[in-house]
Protein backbone atom coordinates (compact mmCIF):
# COMPACT_ATOMS: atom_id res chain seq x y z
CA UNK A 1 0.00 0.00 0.00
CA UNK A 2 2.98 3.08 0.39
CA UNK A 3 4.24 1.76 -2.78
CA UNK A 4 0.92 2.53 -4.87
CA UNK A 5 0.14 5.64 -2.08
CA UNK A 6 3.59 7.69 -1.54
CA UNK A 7 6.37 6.54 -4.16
CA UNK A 8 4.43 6.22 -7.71
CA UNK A 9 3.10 9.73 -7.49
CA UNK A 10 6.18 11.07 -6.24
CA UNK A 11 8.03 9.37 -8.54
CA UNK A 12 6.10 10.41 -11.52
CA UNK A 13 6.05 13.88 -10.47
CA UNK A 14 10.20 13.56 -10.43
CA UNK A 15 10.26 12.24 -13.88
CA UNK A 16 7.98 15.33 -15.02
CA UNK A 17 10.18 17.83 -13.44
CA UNK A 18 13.12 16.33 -14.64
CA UNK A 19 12.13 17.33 -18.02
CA UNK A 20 12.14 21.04 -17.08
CA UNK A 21 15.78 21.01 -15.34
CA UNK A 22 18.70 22.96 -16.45
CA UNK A 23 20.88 19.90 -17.55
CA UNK A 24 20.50 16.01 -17.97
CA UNK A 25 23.36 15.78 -14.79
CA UNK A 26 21.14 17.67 -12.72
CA UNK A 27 18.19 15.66 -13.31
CA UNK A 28 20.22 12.65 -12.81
CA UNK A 29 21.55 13.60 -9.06
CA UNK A 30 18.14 14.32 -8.06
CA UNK A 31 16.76 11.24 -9.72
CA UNK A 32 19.74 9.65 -7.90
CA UNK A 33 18.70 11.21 -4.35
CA UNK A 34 15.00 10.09 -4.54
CA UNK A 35 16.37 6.65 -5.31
CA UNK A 36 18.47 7.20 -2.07
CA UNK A 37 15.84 8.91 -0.29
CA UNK A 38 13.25 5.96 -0.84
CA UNK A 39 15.66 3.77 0.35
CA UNK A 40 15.85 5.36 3.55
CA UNK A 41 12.71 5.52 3.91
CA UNK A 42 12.01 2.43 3.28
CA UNK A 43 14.14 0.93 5.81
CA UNK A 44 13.33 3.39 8.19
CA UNK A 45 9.79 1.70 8.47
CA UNK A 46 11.09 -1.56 8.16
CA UNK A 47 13.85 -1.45 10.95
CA UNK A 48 13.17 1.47 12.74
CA UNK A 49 15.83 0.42 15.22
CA UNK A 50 18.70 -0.28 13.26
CA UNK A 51 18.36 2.71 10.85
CA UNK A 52 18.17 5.06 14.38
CA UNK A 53 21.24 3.92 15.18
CA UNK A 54 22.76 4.08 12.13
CA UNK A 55 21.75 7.45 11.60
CA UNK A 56 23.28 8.23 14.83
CA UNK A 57 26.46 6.55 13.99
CA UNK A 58 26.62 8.66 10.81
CA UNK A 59 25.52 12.08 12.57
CA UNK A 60 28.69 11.17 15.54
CA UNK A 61 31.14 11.08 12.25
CA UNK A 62 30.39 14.16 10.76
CA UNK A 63 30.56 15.81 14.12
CA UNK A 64 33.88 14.94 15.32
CA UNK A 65 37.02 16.21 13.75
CA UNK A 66 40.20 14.97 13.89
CA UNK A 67 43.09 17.66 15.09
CA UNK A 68 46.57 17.04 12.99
């Protein structure tokens, strides 16, 4: 049911605007970050849990820097 609900009209609404972008690479990264986006959602509501923590995990690298 959130296939036919949330990703086929978002995902046909992409491929429309994708016509009207600047450039074909354009369209393509933000083809490519729905793709990712889905995917993170989609895991998300299948292990809530894991994908917490993971997000964590990645949050804690980006937030610590290493002194040279």
């Amino acid at each position: 049911m959130f296939l036919a609900v949330v990703i086929i009209p978002i995902y046909i609404l992409a491929i429309i605007s994708m016509c009207f972008m600047d450039s074909w690479h354009k369209a393509l990264m933000f083809f490519l970050m729905l793709l990712i986006a889905t995917f993170v959602l989609f895991l998300f509501i299948n292990y809530p849990l894991q994908s917490a923590i993971g997000v964590i995990c990645i949050m804690a690298l980006f937030a610590f820097k290493l002194k040279d």
